[in-house]
C-alpha atoms as a PDB file:
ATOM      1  CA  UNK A   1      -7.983 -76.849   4.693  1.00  0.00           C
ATOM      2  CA  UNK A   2      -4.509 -76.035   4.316  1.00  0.00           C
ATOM      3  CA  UNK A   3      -3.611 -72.242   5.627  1.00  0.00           C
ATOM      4  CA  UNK A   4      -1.799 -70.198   3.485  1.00  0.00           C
ATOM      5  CA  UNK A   5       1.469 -67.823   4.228  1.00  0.00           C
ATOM      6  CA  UNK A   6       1.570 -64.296   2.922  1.00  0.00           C
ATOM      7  CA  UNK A   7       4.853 -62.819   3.268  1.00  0.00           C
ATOM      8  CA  UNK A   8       5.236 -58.796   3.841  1.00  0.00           C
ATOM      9  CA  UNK A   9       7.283 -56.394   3.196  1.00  0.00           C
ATOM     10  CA  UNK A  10       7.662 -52.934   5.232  1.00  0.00           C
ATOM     11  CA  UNK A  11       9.414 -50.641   3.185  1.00  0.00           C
ATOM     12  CA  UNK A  12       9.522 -48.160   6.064  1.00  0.00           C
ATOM     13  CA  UNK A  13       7.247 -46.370   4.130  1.00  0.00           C
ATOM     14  CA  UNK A  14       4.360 -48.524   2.731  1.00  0.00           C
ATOM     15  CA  UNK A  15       3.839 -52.359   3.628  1.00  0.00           C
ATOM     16  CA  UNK A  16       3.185 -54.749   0.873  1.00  0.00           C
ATOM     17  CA  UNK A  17       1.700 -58.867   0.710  1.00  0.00           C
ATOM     18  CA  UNK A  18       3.070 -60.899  -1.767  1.00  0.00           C
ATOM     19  CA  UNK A  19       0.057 -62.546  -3.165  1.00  0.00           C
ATOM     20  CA  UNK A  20      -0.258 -65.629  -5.738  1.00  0.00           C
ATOM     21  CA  UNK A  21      -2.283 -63.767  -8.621  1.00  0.00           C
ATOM     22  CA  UNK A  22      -3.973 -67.202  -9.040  1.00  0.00           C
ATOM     23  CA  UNK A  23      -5.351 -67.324  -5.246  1.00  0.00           C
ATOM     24  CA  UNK A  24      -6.790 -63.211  -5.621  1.00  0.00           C
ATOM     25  CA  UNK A  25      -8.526 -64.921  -9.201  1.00  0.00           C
ATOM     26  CA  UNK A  26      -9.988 -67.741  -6.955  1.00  0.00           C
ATOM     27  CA  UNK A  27     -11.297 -64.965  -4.382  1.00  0.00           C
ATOM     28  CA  UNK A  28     -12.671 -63.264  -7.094  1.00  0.00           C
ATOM     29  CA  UNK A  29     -10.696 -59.845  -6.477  1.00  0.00           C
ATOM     30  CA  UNK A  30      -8.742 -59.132  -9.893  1.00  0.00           C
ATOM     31  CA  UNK A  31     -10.968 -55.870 -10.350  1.00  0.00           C
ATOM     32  CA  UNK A  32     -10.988 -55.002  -7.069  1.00  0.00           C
ATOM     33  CA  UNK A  33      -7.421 -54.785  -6.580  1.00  0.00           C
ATOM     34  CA  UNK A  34      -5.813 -50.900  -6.852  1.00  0.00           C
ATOM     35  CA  UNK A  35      -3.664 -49.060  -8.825  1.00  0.00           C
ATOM     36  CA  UNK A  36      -1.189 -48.814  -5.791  1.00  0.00           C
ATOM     37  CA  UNK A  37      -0.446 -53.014  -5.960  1.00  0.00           C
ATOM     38  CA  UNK A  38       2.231 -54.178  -8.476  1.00  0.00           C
ATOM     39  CA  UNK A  39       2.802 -57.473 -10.301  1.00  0.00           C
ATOM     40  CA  UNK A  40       5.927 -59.347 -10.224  1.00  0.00           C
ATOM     41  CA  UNK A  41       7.812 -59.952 -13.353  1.00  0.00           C
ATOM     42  CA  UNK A  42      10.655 -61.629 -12.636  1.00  0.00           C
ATOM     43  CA  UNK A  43      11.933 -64.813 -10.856  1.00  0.00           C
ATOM     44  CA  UNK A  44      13.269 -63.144  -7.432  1.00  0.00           C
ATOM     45  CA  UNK A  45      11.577 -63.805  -3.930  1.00  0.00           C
ATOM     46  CA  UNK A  46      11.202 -59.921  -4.118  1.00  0.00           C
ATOM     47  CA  UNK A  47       9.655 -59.703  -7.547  1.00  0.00           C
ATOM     48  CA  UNK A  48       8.129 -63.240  -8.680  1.00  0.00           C
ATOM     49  CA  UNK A  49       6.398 -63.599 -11.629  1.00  0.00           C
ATOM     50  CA  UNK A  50       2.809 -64.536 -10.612  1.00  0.00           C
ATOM     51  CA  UNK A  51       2.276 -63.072  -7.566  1.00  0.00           C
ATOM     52  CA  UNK A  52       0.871 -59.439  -6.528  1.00  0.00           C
ATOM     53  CA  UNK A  53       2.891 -57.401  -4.085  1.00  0.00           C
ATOM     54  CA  UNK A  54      -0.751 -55.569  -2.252  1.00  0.00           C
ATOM     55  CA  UNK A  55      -0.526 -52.535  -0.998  1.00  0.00           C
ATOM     56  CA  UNK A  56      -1.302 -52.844   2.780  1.00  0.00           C
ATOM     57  CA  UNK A  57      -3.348 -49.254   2.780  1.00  0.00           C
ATOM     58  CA  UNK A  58      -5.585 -49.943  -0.079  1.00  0.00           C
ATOM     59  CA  UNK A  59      -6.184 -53.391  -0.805  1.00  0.00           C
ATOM     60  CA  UNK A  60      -4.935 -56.169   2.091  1.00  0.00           C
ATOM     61  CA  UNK A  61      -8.341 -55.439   3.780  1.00  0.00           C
ATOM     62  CA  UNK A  62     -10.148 -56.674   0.621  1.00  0.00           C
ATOM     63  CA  UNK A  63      -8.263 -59.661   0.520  1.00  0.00           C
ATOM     64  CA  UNK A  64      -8.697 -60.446   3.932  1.00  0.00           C
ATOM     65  CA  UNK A  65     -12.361 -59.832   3.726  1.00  0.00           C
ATOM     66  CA  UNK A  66     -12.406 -62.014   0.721  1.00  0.00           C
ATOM     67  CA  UNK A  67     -10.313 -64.541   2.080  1.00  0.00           C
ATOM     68  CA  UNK A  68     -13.280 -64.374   5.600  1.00  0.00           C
ATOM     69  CA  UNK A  69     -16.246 -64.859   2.725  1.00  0.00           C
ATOM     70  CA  UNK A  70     -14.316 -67.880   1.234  1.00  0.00           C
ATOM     71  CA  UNK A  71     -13.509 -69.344   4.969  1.00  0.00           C
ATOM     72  CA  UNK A  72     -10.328 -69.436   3.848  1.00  0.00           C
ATOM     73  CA  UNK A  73      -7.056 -69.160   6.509  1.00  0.00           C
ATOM     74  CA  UNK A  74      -3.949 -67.763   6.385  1.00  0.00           C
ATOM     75  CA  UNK A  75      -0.927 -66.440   8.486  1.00  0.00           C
ATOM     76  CA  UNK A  76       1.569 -63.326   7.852  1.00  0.00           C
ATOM     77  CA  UNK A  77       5.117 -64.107   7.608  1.00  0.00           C
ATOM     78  CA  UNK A  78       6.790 -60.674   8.184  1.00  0.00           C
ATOM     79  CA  UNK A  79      10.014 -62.003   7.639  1.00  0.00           C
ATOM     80  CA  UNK A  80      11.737 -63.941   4.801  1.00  0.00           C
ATOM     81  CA  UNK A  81      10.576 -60.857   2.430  1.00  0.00           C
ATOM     82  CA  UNK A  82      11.645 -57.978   5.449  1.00  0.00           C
ATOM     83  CA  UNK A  83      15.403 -60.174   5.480  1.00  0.00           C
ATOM     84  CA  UNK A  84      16.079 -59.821   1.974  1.00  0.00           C
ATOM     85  CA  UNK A  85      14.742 -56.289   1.355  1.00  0.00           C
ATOM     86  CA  UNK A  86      16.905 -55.028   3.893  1.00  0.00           C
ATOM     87  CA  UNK A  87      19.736 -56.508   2.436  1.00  0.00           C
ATOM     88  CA  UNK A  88      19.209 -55.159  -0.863  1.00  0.00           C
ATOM     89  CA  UNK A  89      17.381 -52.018  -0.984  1.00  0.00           C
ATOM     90  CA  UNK A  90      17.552 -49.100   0.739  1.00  0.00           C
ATOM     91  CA  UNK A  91      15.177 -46.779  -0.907  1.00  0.00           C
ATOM     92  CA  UNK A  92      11.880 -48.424  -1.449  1.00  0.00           C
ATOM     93  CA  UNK A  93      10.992 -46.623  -5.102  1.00  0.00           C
ATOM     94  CA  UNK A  94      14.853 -48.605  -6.190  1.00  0.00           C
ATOM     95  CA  UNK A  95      12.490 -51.732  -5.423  1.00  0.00           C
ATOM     96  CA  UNK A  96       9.103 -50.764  -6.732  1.00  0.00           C
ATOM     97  CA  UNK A  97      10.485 -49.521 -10.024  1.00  0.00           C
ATOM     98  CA  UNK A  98      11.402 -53.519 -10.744  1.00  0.00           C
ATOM     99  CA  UNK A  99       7.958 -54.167 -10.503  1.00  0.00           C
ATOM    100  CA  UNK A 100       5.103 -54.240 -13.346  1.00  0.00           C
ATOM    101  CA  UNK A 101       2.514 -51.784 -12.157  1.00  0.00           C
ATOM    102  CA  UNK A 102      -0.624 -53.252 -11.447  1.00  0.00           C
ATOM    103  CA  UNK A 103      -2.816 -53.606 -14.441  1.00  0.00           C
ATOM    104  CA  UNK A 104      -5.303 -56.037 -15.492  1.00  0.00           C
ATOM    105  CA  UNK A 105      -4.378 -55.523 -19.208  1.00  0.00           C
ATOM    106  CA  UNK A 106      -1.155 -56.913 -18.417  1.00  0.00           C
ATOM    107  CA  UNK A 107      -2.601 -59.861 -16.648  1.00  0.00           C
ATOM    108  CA  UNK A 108      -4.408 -60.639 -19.718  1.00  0.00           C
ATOM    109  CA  UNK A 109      -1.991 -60.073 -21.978  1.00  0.00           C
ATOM    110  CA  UNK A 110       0.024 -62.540 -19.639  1.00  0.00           C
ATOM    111  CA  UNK A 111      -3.048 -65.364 -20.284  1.00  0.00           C
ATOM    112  CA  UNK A 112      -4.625 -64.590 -17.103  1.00  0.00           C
ATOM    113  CA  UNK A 113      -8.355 -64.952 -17.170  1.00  0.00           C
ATOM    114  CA  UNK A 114     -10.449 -64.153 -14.207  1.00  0.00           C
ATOM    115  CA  UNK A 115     -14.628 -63.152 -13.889  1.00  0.00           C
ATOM    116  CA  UNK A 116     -16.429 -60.709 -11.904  1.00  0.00           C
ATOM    117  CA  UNK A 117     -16.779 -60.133  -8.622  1.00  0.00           C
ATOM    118  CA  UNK A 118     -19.710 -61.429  -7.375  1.00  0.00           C
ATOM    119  CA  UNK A 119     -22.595 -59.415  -5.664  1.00  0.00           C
ATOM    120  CA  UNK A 120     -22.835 -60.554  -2.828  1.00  0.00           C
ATOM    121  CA  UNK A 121     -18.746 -60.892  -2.226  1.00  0.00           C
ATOM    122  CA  UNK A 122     -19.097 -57.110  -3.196  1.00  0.00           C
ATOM    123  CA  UNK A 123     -21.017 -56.305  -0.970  1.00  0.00           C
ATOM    124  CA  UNK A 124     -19.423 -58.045   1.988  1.00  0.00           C
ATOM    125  CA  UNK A 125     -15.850 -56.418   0.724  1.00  0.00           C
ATOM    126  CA  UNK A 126     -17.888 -53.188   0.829  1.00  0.00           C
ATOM    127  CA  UNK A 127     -19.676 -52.989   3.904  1.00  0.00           C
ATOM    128  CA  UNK A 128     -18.114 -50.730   6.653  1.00  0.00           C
ATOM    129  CA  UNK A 129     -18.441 -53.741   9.384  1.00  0.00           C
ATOM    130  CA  UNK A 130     -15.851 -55.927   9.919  1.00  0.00           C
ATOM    131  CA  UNK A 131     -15.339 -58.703  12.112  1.00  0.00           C
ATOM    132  CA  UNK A 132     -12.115 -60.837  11.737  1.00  0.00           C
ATOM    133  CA  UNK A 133     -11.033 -63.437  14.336  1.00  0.00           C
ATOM    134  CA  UNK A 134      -7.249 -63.677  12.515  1.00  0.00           C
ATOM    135  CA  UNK A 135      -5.309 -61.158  14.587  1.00  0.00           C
ATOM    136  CA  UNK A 136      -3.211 -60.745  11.406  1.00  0.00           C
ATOM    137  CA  UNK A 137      -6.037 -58.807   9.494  1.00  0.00           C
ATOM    138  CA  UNK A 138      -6.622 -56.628  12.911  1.00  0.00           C
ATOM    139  CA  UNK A 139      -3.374 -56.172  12.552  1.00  0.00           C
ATOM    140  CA  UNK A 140      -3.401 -54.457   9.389  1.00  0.00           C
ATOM    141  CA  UNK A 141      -6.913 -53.121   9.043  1.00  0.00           C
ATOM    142  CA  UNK A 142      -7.384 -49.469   7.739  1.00  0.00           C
END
């Protein structure tokens, strides 16, 4: 199986993982996902239309517990994101305020379509334990 790159951003303030919306829809996540995670709109590496920007505090560890459940790999690439932030912003809330908040209204109204979580993914997501061999989760665990 192919492993995926996530590239982050540290805005010296929060850290963000720009996520393909359609891989958090095959993890099952959609709902899961917070209100402090945006949605890109446009067609720059910083803000690209079909990918999440997670925020690292409230919902990276659900992905990368979702992405354990699925068996599914990936790396962080901290950065091709980090490069072009710095070079373009230097208050973080100039670069968040290009972003769609996230919403799954707007997902839908953007013909996204994704089910419910299921139980027992839930539940894994959920539980308090968690044992990840990937240093990059460690790495960014709450």
């Amino acid at each position: 199986m192919e492993k995926i790159v996530i590239q982050a951003i540290d805005c010296y303030r929060h850290d963000y993982w720009k996520v393909d919306i359609d891989l958090l829809n095959e993890l099952n996540i959609i709902d899961l996902i917070s209100d402090y995670s945006y949605i890109g709109n446009s067609d720059t590496p910083l803000n690209q239309q079909g990918y999440a920007y997670l925020e690292i505090d409230c919902d990276c560890t659900t992905f990368c517990k979702a992405m354990e459940f699925y068996n599914r790999e990936f790396t962080v690439d901290s950065d091709t994101l980090q490069t072009i932030f710095d070079e373009e912003y230097e208050d973080y809330s100039d670069w968040l305020e290009t972003l769609e908040n996230w919403n799954t209204d707007y997902l839908a109204d953007n013909d996204y379509m994704w089910g419910d979580t299921p139980e027992d993914l839930a539940e894994f997501i959920n539980s308090t334990e968690y044992e990840e061999d990937d240093e990059e989760c460690d790495e960014y665990e709450d």
